[in-house]
C-alpha atoms as a PDB file:
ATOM      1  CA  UNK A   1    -117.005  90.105  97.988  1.00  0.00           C
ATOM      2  CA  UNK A   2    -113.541  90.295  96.586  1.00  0.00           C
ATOM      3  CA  UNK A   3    -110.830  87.175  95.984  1.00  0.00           C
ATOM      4  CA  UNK A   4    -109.246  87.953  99.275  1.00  0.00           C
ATOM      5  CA  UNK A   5    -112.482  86.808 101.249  1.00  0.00           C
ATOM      6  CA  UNK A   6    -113.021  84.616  99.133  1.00  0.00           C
ATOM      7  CA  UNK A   7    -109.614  82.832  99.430  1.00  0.00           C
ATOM      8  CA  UNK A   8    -110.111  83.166 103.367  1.00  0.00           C
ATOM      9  CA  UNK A   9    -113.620  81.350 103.052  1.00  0.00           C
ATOM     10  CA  UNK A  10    -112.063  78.540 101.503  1.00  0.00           C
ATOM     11  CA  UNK A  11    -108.908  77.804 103.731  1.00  0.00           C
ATOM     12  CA  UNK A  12    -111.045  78.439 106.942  1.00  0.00           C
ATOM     13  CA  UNK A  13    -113.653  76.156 105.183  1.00  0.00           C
ATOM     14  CA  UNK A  14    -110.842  73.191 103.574  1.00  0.00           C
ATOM     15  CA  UNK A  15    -109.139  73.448 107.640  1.00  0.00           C
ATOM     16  CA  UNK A  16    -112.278  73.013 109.285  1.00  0.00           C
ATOM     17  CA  UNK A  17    -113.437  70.097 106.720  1.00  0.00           C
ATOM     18  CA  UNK A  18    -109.627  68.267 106.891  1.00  0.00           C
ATOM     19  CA  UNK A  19    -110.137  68.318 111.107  1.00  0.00           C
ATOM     20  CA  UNK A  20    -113.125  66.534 110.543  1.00  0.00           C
ATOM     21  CA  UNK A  21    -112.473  64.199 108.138  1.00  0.00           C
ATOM     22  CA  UNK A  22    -108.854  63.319 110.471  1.00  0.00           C
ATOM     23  CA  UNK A  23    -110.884  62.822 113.313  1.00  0.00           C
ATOM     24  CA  UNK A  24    -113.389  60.555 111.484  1.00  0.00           C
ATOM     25  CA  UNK A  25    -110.818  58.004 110.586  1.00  0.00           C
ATOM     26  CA  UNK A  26    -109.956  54.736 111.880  1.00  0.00           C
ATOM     27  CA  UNK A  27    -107.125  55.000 114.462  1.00  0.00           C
ATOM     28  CA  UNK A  28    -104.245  52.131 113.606  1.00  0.00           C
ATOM     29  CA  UNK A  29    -103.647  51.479 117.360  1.00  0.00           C
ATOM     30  CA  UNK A  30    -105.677  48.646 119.371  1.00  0.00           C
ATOM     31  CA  UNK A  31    -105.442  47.514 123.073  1.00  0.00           C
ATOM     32  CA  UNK A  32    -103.003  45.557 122.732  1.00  0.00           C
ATOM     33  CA  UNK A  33    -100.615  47.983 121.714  1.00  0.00           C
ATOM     34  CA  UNK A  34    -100.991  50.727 124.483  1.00  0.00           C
ATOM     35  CA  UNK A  35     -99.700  48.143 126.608  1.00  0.00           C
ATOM     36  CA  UNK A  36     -96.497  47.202 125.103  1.00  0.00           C
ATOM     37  CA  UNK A  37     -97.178  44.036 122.291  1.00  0.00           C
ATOM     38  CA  UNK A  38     -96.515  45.603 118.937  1.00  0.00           C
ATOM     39  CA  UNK A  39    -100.386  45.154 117.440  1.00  0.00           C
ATOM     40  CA  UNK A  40     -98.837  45.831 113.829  1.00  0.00           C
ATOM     41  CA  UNK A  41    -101.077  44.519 111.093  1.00  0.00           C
ATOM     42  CA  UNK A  42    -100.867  45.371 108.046  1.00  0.00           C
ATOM     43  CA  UNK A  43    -104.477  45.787 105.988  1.00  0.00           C
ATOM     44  CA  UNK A  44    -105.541  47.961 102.587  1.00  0.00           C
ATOM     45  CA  UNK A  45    -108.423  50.730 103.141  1.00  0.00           C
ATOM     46  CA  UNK A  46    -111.366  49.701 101.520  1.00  0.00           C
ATOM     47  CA  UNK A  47    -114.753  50.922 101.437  1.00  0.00           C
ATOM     48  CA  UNK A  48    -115.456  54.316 103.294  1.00  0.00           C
ATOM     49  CA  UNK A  49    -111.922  54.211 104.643  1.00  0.00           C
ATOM     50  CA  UNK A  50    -110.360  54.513 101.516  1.00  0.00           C
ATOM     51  CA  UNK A  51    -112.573  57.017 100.154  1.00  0.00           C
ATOM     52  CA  UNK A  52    -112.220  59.128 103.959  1.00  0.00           C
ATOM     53  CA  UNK A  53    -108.387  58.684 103.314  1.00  0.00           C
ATOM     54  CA  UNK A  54    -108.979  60.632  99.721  1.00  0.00           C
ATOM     55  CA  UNK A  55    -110.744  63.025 100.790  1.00  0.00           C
ATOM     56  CA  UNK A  56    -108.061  64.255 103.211  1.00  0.00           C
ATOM     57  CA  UNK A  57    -105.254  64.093 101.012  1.00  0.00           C
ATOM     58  CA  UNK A  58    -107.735  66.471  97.955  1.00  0.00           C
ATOM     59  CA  UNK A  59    -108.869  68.674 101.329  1.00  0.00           C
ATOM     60  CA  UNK A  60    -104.967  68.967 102.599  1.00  0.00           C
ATOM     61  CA  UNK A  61    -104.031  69.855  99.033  1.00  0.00           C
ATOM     62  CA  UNK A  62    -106.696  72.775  98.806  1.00  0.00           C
ATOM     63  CA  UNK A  63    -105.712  73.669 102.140  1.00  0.00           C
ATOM     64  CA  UNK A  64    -101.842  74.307 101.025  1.00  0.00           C
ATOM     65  CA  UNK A  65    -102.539  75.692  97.823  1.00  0.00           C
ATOM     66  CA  UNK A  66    -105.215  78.513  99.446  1.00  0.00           C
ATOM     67  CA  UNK A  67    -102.693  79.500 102.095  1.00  0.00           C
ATOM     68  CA  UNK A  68     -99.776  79.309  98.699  1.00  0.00           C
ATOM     69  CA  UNK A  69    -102.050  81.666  96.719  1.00  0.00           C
ATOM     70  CA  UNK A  70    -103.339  84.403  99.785  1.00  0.00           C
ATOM     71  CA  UNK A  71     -99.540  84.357 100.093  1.00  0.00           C
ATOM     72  CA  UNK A  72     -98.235  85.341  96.317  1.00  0.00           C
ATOM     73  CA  UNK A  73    -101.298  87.271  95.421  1.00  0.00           C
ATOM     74  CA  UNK A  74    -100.065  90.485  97.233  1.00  0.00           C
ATOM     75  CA  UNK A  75     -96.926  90.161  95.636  1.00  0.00           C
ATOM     76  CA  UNK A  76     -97.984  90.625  92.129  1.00  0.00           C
ATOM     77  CA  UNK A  77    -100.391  93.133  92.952  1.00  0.00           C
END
């Protein structure tokens, strides 16, 4: 297995994770707001929520950084 595969593992692998972990967080909107009142509340992430939140920024980061490094890799080679 060579770093190239490797590399591709982990982007397909960080995508597929950072879909997940989107999808699993709470959406912002309620009821109210798909009919026109604002519904705006502001409240901190606590809990699961905040550590969720986390987890998709770290997953987003080694998402970039994969696709940054499959793309400079060739170049020094």
């Amino acid at each position: 297995m060579n770093f190239d595969s490797i590399l591709q593992i982990i982007t397909l692998g960080s995508a597929v994770l950072m879909i997940v972990s989107i999808l699993l967080q709470q959406r912002g909107a309620t009821l109210g707001a798909g009919f026109g009142s604002s519904g705006e509340l502001y409240t901190t992430r606590r809990g699961l929520d905040k550590n969720l939140f986390e987890v998709t920024i770290v997953l987003a980061v080694i998402f970039v950084l994969s696709i940054l490094t499959g793309l400079l890799i060739p170049a020094f080679s």
